[in-house]
PDB file of N, CA and C in Angstrom:
ATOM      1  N   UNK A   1    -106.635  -4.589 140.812  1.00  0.00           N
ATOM      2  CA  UNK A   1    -105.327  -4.667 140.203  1.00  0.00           C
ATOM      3  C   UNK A   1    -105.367  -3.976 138.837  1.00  0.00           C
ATOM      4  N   UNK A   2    -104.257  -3.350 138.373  1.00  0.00           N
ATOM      5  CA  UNK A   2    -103.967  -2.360 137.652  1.00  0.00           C
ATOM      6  C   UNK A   2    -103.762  -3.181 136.259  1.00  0.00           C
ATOM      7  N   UNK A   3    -104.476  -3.412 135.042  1.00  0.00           N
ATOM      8  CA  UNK A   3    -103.770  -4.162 133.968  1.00  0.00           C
ATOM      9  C   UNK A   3    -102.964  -3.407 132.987  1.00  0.00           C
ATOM     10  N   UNK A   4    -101.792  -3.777 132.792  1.00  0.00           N
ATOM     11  CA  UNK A   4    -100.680  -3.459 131.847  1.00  0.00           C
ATOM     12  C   UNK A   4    -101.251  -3.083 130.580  1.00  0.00           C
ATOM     13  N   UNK A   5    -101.397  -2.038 130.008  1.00  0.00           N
ATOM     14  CA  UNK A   5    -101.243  -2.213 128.174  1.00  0.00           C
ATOM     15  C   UNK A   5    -100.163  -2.656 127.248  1.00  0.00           C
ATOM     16  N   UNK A   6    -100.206  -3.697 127.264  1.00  0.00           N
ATOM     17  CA  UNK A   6     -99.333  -4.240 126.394  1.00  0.00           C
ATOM     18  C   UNK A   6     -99.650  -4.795 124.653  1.00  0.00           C
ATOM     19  N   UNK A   7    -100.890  -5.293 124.323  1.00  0.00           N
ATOM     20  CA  UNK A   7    -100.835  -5.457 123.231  1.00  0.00           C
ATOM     21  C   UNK A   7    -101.388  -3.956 122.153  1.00  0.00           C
ATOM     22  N   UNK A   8    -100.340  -3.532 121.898  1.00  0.00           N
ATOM     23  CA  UNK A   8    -100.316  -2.568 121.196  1.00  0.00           C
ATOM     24  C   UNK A   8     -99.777  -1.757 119.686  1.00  0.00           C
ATOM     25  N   UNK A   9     -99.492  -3.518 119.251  1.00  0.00           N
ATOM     26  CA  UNK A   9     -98.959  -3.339 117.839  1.00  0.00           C
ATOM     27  C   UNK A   9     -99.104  -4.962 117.459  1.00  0.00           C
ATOM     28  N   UNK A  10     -99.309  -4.912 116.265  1.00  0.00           N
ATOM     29  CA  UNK A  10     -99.696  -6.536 115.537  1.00  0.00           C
ATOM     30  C   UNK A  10     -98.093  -7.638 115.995  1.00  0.00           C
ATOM     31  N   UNK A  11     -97.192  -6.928 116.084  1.00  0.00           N
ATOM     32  CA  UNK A  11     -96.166  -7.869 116.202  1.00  0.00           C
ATOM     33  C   UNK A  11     -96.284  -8.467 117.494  1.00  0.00           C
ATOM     34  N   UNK A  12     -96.597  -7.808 118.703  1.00  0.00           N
ATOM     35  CA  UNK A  12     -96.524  -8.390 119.819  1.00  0.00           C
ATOM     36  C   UNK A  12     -98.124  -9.192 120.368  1.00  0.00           C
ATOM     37  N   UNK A  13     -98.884  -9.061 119.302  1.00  0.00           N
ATOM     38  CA  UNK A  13    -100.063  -9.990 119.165  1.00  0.00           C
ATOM     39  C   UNK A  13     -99.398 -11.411 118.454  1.00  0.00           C
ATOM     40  N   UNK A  14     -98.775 -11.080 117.019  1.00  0.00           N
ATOM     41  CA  UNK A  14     -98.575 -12.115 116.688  1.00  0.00           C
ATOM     42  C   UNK A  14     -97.371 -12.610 117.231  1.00  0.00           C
ATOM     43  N   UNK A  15     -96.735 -12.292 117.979  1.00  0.00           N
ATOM     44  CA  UNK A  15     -95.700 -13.415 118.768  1.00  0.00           C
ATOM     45  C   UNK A  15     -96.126 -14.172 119.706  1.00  0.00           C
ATOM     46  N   UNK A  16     -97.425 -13.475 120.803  1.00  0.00           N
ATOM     47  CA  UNK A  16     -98.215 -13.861 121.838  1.00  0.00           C
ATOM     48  C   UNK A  16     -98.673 -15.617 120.936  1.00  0.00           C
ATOM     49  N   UNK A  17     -99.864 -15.124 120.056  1.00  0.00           N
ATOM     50  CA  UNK A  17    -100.855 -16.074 119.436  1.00  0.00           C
ATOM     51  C   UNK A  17     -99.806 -17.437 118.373  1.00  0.00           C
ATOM     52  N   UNK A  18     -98.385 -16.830 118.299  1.00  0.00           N
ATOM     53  CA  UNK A  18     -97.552 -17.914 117.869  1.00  0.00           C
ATOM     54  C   UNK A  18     -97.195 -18.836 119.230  1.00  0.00           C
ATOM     55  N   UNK A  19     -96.741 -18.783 119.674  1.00  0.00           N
ATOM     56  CA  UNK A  19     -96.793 -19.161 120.955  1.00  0.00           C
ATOM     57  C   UNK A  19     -97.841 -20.043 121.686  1.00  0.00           C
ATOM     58  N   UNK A  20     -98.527 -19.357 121.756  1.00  0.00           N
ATOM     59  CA  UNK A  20     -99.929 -20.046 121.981  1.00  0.00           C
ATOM     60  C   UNK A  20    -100.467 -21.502 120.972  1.00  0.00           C
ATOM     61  N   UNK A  21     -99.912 -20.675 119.765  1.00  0.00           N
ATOM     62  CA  UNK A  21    -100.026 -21.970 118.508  1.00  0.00           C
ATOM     63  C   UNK A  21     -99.192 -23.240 119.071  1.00  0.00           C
ATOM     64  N   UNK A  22     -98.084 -22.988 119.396  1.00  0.00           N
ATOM     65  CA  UNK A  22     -96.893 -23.703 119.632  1.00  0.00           C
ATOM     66  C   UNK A  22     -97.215 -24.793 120.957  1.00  0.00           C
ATOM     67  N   UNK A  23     -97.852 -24.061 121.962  1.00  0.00           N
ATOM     68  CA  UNK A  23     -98.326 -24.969 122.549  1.00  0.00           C
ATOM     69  C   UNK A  23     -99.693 -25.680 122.444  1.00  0.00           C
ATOM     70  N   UNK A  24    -100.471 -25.141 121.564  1.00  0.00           N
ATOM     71  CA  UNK A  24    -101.564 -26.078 121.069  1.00  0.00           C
ATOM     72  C   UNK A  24    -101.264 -27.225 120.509  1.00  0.00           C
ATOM     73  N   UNK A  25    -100.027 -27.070 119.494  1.00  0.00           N
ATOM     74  CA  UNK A  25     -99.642 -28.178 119.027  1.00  0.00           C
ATOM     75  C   UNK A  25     -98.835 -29.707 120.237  1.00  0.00           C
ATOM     76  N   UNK A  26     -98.446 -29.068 121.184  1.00  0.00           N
ATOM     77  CA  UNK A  26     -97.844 -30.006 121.792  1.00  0.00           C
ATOM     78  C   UNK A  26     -99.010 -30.419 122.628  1.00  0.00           C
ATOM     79  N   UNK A  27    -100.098 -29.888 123.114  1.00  0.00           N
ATOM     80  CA  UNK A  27    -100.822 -30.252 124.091  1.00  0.00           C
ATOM     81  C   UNK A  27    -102.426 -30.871 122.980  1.00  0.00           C
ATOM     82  N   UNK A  28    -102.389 -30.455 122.143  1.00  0.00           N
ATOM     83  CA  UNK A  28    -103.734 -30.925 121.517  1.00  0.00           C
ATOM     84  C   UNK A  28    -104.608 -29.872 121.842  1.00  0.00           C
ATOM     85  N   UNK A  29    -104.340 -28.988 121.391  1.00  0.00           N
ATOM     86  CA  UNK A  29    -105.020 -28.050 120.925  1.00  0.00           C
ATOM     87  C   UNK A  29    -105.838 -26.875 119.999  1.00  0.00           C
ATOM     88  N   UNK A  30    -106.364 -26.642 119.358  1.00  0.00           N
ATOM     89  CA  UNK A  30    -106.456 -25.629 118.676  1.00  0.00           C
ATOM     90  C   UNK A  30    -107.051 -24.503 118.834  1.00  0.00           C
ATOM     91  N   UNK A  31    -106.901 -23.522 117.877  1.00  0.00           N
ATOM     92  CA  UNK A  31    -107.466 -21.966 118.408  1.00  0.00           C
ATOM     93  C   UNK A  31    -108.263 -21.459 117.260  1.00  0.00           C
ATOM     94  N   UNK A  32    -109.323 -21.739 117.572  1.00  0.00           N
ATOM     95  CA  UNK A  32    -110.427 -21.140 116.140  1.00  0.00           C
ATOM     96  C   UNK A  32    -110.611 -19.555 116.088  1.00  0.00           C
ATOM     97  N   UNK A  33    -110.774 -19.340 117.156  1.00  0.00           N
ATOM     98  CA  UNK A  33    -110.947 -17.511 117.098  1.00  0.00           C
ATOM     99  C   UNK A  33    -109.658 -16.978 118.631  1.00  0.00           C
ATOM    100  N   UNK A  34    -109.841 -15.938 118.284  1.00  0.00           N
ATOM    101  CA  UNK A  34    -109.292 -15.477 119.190  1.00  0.00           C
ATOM    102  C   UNK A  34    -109.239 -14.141 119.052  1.00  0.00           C
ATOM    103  N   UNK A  35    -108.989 -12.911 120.075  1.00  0.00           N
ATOM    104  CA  UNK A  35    -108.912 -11.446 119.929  1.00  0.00           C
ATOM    105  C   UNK A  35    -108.381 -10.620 121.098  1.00  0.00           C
ATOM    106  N   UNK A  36    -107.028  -9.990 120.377  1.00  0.00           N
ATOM    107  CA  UNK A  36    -106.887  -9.153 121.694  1.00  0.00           C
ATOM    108  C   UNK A  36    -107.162  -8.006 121.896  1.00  0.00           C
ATOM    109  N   UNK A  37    -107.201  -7.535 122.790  1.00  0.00           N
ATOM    110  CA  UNK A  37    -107.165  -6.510 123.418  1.00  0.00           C
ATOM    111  C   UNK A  37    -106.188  -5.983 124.157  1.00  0.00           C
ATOM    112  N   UNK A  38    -106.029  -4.320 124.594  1.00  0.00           N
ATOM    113  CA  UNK A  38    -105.105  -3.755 124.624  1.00  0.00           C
ATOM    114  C   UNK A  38    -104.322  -4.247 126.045  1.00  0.00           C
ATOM    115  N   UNK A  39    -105.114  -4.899 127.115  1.00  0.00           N
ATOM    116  CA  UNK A  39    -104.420  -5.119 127.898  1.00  0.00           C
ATOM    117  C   UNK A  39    -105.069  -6.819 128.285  1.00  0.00           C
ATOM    118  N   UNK A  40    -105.485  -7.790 127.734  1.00  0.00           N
ATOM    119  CA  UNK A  40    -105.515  -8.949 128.150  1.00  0.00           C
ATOM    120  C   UNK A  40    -106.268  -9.338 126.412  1.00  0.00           C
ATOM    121  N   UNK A  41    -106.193 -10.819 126.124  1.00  0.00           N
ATOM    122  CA  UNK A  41    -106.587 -11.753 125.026  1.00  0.00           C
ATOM    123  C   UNK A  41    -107.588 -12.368 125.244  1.00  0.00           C
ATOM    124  N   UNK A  42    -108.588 -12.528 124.210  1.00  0.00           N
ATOM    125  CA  UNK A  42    -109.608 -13.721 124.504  1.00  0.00           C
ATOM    126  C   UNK A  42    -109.301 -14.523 123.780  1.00  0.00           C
ATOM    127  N   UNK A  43    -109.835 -15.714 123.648  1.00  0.00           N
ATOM    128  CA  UNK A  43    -109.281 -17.113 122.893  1.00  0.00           C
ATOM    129  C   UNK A  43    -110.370 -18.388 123.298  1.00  0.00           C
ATOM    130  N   UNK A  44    -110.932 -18.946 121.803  1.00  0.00           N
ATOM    131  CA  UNK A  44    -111.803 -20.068 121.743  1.00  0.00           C
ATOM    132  C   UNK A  44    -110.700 -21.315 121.545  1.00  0.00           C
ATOM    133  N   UNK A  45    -110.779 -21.916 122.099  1.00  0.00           N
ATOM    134  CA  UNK A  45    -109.919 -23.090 122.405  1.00  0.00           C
ATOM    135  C   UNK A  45    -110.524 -24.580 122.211  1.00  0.00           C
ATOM    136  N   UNK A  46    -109.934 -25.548 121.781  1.00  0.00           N
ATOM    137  CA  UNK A  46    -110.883 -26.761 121.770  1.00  0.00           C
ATOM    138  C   UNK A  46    -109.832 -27.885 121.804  1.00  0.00           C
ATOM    139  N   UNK A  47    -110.053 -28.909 122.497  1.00  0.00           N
ATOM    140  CA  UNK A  47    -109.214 -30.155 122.682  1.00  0.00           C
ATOM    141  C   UNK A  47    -109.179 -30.896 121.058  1.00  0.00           C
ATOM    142  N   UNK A  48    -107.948 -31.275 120.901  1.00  0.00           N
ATOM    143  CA  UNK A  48    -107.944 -32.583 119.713  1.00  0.00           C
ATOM    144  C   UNK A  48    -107.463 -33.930 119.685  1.00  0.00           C
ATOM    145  N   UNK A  49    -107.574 -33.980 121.389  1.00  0.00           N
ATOM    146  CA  UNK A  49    -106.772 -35.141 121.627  1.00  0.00           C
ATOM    147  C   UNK A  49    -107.811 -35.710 122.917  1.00  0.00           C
ATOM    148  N   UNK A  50    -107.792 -36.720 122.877  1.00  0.00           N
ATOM    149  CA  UNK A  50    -108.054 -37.365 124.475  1.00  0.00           C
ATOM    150  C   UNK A  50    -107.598 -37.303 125.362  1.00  0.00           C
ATOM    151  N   UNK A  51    -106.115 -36.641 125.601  1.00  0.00           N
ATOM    152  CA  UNK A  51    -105.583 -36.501 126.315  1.00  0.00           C
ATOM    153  C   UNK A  51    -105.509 -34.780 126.636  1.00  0.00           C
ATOM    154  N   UNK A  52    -106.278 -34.129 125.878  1.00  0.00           N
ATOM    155  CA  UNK A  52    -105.546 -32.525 125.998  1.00  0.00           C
ATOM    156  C   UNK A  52    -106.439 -32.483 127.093  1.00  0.00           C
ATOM    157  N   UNK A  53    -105.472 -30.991 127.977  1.00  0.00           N
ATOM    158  CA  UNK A  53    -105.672 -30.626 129.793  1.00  0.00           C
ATOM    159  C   UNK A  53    -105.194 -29.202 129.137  1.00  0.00           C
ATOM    160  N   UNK A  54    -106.663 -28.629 129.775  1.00  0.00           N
ATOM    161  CA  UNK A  54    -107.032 -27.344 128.972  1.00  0.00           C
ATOM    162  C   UNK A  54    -105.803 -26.427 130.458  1.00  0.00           C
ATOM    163  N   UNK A  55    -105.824 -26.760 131.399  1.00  0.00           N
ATOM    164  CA  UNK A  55    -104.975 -26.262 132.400  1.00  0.00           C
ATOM    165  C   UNK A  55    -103.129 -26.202 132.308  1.00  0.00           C
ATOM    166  N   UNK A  56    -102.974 -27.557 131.774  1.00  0.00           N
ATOM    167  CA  UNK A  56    -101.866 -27.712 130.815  1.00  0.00           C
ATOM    168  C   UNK A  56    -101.058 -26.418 130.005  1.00  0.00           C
ATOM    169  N   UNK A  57    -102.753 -26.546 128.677  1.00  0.00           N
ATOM    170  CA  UNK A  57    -102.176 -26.280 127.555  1.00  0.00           C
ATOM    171  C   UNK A  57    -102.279 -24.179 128.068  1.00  0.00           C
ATOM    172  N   UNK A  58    -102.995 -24.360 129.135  1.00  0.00           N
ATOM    173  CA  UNK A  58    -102.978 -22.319 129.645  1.00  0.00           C
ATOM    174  C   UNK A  58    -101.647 -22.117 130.266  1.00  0.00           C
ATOM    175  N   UNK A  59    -100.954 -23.064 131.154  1.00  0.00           N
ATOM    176  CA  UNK A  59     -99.893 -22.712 131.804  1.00  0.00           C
ATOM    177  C   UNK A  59     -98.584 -23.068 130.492  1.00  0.00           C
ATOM    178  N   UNK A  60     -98.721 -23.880 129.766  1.00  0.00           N
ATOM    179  CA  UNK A  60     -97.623 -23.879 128.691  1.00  0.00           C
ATOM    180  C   UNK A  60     -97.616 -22.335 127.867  1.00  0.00           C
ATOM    181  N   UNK A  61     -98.918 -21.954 127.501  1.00  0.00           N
ATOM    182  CA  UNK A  61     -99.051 -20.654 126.730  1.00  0.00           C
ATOM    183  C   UNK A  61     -99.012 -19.598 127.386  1.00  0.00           C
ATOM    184  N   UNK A  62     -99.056 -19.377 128.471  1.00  0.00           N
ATOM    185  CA  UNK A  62     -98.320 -18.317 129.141  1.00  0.00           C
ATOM    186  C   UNK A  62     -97.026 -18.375 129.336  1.00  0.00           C
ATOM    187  N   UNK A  63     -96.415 -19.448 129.351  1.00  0.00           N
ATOM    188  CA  UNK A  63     -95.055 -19.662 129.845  1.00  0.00           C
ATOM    189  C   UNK A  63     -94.286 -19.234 128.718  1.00  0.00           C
ATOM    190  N   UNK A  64     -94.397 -19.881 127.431  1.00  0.00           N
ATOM    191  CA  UNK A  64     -94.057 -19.736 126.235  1.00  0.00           C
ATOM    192  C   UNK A  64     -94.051 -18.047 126.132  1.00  0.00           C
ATOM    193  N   UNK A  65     -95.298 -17.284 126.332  1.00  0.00           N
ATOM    194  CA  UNK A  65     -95.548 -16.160 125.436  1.00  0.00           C
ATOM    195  C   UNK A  65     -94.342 -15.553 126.478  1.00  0.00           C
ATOM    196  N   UNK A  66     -94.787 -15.657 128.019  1.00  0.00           N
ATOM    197  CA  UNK A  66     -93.851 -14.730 128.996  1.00  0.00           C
ATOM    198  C   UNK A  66     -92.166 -14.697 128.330  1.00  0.00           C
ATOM    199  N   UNK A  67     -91.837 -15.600 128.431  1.00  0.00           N
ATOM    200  CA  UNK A  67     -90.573 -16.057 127.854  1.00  0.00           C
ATOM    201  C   UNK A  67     -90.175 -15.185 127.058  1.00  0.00           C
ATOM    202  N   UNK A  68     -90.798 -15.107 125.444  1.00  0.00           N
ATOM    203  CA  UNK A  68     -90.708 -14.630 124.207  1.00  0.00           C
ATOM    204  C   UNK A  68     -90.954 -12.785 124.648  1.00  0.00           C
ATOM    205  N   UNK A  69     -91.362 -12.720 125.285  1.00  0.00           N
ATOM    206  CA  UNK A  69     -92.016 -10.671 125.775  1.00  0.00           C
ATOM    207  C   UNK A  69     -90.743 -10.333 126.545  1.00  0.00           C
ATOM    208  N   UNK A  70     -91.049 -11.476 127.363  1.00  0.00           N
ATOM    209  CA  UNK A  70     -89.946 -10.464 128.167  1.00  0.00           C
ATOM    210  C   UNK A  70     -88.290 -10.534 127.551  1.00  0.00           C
ATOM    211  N   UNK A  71     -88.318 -11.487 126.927  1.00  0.00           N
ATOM    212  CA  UNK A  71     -86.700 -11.479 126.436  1.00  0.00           C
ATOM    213  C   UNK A  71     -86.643 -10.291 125.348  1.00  0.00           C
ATOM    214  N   UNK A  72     -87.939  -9.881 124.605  1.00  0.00           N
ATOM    215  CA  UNK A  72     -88.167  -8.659 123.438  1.00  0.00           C
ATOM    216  C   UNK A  72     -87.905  -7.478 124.292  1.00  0.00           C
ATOM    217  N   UNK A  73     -88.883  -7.430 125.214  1.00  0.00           N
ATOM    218  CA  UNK A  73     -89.182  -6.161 125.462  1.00  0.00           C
ATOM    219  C   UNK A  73     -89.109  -5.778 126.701  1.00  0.00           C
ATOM    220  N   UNK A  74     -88.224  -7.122 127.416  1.00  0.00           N
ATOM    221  CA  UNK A  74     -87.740  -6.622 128.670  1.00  0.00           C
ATOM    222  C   UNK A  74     -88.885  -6.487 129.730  1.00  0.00           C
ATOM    223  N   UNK A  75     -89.800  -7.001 130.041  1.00  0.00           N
ATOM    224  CA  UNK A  75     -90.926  -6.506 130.563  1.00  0.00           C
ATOM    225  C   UNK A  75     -91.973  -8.254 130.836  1.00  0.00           C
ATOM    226  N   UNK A  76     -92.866  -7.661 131.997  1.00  0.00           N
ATOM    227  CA  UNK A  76     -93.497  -9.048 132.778  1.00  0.00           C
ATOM    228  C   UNK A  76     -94.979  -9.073 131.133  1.00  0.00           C
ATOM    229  N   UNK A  77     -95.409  -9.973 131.397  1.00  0.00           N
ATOM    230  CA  UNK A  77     -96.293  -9.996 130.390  1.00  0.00           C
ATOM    231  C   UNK A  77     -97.959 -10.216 130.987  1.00  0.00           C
ATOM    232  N   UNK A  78     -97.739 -11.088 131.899  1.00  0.00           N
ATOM    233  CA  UNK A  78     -99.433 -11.693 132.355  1.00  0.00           C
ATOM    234  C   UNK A  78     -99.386 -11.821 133.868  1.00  0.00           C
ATOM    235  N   UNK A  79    -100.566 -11.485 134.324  1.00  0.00           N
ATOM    236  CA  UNK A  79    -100.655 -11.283 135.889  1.00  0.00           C
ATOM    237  C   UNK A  79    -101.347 -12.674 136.656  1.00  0.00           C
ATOM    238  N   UNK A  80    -101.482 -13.317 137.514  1.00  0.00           N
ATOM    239  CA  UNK A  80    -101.659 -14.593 137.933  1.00  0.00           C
ATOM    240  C   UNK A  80    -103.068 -14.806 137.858  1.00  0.00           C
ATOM    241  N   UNK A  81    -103.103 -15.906 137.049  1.00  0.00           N
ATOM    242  CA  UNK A  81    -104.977 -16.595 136.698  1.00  0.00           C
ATOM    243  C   UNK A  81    -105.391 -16.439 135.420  1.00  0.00           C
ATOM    244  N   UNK A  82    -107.096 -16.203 135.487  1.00  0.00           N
ATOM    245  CA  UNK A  82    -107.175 -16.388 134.553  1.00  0.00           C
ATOM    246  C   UNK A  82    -108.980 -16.979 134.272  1.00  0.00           C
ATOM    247  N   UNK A  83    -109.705 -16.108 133.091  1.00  0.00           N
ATOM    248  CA  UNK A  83    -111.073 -16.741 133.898  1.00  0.00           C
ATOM    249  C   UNK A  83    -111.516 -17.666 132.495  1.00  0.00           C
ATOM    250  N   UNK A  84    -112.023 -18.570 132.930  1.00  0.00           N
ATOM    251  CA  UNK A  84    -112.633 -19.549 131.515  1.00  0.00           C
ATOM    252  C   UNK A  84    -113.874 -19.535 131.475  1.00  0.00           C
ATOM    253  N   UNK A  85    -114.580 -20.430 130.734  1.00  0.00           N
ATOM    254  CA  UNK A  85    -115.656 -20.192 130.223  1.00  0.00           C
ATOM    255  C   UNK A  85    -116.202 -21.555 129.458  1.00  0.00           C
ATOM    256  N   UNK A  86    -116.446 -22.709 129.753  1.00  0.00           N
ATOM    257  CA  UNK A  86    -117.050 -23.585 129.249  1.00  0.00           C
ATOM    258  C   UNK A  86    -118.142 -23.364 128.000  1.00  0.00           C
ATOM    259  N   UNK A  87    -117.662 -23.815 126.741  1.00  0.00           N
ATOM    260  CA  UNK A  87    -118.866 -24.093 125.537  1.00  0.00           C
ATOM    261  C   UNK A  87    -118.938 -25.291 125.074  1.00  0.00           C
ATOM    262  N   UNK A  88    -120.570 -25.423 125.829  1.00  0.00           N
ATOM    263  CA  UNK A  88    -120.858 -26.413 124.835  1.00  0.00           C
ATOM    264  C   UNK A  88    -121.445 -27.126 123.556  1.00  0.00           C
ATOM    265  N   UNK A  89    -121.063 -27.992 123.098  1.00  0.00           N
ATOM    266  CA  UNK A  89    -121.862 -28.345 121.727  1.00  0.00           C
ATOM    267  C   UNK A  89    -122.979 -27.630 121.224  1.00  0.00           C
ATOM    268  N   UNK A  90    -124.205 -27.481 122.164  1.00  0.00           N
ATOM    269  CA  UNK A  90    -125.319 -27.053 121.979  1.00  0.00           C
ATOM    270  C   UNK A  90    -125.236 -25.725 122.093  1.00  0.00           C
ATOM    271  N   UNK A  91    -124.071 -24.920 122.512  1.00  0.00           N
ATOM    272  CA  UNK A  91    -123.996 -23.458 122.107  1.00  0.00           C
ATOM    273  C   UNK A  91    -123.585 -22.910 121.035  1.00  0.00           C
ATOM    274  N   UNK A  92    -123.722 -21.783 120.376  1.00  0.00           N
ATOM    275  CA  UNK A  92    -123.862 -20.894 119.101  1.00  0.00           C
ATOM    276  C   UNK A  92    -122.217 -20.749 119.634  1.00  0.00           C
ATOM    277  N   UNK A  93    -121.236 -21.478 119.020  1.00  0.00           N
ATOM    278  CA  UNK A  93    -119.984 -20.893 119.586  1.00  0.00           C
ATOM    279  C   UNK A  93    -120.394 -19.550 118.057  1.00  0.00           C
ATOM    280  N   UNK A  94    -120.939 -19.244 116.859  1.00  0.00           N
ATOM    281  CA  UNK A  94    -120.170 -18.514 116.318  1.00  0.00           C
ATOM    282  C   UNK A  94    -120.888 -16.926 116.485  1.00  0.00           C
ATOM    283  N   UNK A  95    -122.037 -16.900 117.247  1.00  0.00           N
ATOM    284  CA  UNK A  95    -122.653 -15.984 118.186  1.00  0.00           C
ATOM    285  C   UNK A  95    -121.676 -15.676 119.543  1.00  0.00           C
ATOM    286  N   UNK A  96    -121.259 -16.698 119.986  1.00  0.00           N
ATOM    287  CA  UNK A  96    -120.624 -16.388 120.905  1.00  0.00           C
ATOM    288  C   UNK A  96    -118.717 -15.293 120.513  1.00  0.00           C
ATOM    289  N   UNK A  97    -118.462 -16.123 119.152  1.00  0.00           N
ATOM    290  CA  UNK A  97    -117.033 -15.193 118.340  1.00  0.00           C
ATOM    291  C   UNK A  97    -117.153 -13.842 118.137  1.00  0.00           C
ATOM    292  N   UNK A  98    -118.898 -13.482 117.682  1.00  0.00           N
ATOM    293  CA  UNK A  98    -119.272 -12.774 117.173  1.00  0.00           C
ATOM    294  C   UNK A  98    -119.194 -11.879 118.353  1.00  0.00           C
TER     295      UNK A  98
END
């Protein structure tokens, strides 16, 4: 499958990663690092709640960002899925940012 270039100017990063903020806050989340790239985002993510559902808080932040893109710029934003990556405690998350 063919990926879109879409992040290609700071504004449509920072509307994406607002968004994303937006649902961290409702789901218990936060975003320590993160980086995009021209056609998909990476993002360190971490629960702040007992209740946060990391599956949740991915389908709220796509939903949110899709929303906000396509009403800008007229256009689909993210293609279906999505791959994660478990860190734990005992890993170098800032080797891993790096």
């Amino acid at each position: 499958m063919r990926r879109s270039v879409v992040f290609t100017t700071a504004e449509r990063c920072d509307l994406v990663i607002s968004d994303f903020l937006r649902a961290g806050e409702r789901d218990g989340f936060e975003i320590p690092a993160y980086c995009f790239m021209p056609d998909h985002v990476h993002t360190v993510v971490g629960g702040t709640r007992h209740d946060s559902d990391l599956i949740r808080w991915i389908t709220m932040a796509k939903q949110f960002s899709a929303v906000t893109f396509r009403r800008i710029t007229g256009s689909p934003l993210w293609q279906e899925g999505w791959f994660d990556r478990v860190i734990r405690n005992s890993d170098d998350i800032e080797g891993i940012v790096r």
